[in-house]
Each structure stands twice: as structure tokens, then as C-alpha cells.
C-alpha atoms as a PDB file:
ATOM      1  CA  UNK A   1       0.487 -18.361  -5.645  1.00  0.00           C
ATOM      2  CA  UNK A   2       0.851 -17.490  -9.070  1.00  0.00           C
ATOM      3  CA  UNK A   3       2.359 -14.028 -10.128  1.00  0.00           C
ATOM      4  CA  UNK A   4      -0.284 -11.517 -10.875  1.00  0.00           C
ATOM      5  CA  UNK A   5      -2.826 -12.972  -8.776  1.00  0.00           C
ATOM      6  CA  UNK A   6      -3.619 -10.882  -5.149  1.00  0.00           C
ATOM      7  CA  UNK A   7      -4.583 -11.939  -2.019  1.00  0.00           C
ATOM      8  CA  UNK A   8      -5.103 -10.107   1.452  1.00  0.00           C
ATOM      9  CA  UNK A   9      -2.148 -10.544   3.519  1.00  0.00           C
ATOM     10  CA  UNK A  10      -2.762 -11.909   6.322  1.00  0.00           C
ATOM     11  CA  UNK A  11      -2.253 -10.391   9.641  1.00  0.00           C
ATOM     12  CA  UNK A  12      -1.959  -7.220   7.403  1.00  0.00           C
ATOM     13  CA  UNK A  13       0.996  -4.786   7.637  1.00  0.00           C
ATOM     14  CA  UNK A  14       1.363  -3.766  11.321  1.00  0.00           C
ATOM     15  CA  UNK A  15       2.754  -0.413  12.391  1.00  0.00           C
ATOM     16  CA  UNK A  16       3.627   2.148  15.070  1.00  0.00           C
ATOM     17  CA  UNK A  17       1.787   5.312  14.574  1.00  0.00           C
ATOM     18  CA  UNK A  18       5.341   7.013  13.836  1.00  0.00           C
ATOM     19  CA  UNK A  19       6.836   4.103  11.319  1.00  0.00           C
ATOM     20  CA  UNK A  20       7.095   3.655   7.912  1.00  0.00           C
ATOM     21  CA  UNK A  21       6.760   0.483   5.507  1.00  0.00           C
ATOM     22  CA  UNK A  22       8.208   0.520   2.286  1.00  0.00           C
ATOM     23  CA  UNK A  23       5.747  -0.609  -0.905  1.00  0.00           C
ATOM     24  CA  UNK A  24       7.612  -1.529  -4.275  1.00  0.00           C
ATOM     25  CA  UNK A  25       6.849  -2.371  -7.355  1.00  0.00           C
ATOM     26  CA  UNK A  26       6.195  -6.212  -7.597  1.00  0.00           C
ATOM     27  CA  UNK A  27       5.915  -6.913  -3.330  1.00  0.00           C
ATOM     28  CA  UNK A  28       3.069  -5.371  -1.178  1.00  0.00           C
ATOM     29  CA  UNK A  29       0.574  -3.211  -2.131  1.00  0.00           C
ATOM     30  CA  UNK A  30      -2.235  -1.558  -0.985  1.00  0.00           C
ATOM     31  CA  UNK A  31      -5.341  -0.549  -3.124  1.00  0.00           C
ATOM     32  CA  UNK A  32      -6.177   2.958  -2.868  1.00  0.00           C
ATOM     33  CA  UNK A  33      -9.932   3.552  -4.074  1.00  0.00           C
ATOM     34  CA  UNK A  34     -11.947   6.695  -4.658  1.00  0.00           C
ATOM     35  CA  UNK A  35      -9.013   9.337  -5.003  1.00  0.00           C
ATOM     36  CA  UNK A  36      -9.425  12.820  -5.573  1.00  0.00           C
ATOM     37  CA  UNK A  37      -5.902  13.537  -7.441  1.00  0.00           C
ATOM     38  CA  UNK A  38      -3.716  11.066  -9.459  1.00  0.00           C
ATOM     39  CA  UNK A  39      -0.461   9.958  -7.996  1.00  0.00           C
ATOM     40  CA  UNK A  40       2.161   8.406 -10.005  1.00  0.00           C
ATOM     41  CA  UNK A  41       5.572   6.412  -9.290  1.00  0.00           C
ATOM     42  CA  UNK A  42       7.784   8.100  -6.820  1.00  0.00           C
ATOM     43  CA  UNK A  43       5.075  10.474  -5.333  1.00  0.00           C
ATOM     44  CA  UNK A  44       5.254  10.933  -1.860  1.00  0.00           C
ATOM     45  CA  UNK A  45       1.337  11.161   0.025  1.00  0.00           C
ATOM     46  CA  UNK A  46       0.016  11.431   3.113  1.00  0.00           C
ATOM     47  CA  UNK A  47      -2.858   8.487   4.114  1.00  0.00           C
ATOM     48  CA  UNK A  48      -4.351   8.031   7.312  1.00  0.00           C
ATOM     49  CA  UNK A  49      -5.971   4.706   7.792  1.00  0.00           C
ATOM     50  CA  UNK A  50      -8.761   3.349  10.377  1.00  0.00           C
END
């Protein structure tokens, strides 16, 4: 796929409830719509997804 172009991944990123997954610049992403503060490089958040 070319660089700069996005597709879902599939079979997503799975999880335990307690783990965490890395996301760095250039690899996977997530989109994060509608926020209510701005978050910039380096800023650790909370998200709870469903």
C-alpha cells in the first residue's frame, strides 16, 4: 500500500482489558473524533472504547 494512504486493519488491535499497545508516529493509529481538549505528541490520555 502506498505510504500515506490508510486502511482499517484488519482483525483490529486486540487487547486484555489490563494491556497496553504502543502507537508511533508512522505505524498504527487510531482516529480520535469529536474531542473536547487538544492532545499533542507525548501526552498521555485515558480512552475507553466499546
Amino acid at each position: 500500500m502506498p505510504r500515506g494512504v490508510t486502511q482499517e486493519k484488519e482483525g483490529g488491535f486486540p487487547l486484555a482489558a489490563d494491556e497496553r499497545y504502543e502507537l508511533d508516529p508512522g505505524e498504527d493509529h487510531i482516529m480520535l473524533m469529536d474531542l473536547t481538549e487538544d492532545i499533542q505528541p507525548g501526552d498521555v490520555f485515558e480512552d475507553q472504547t466499546h
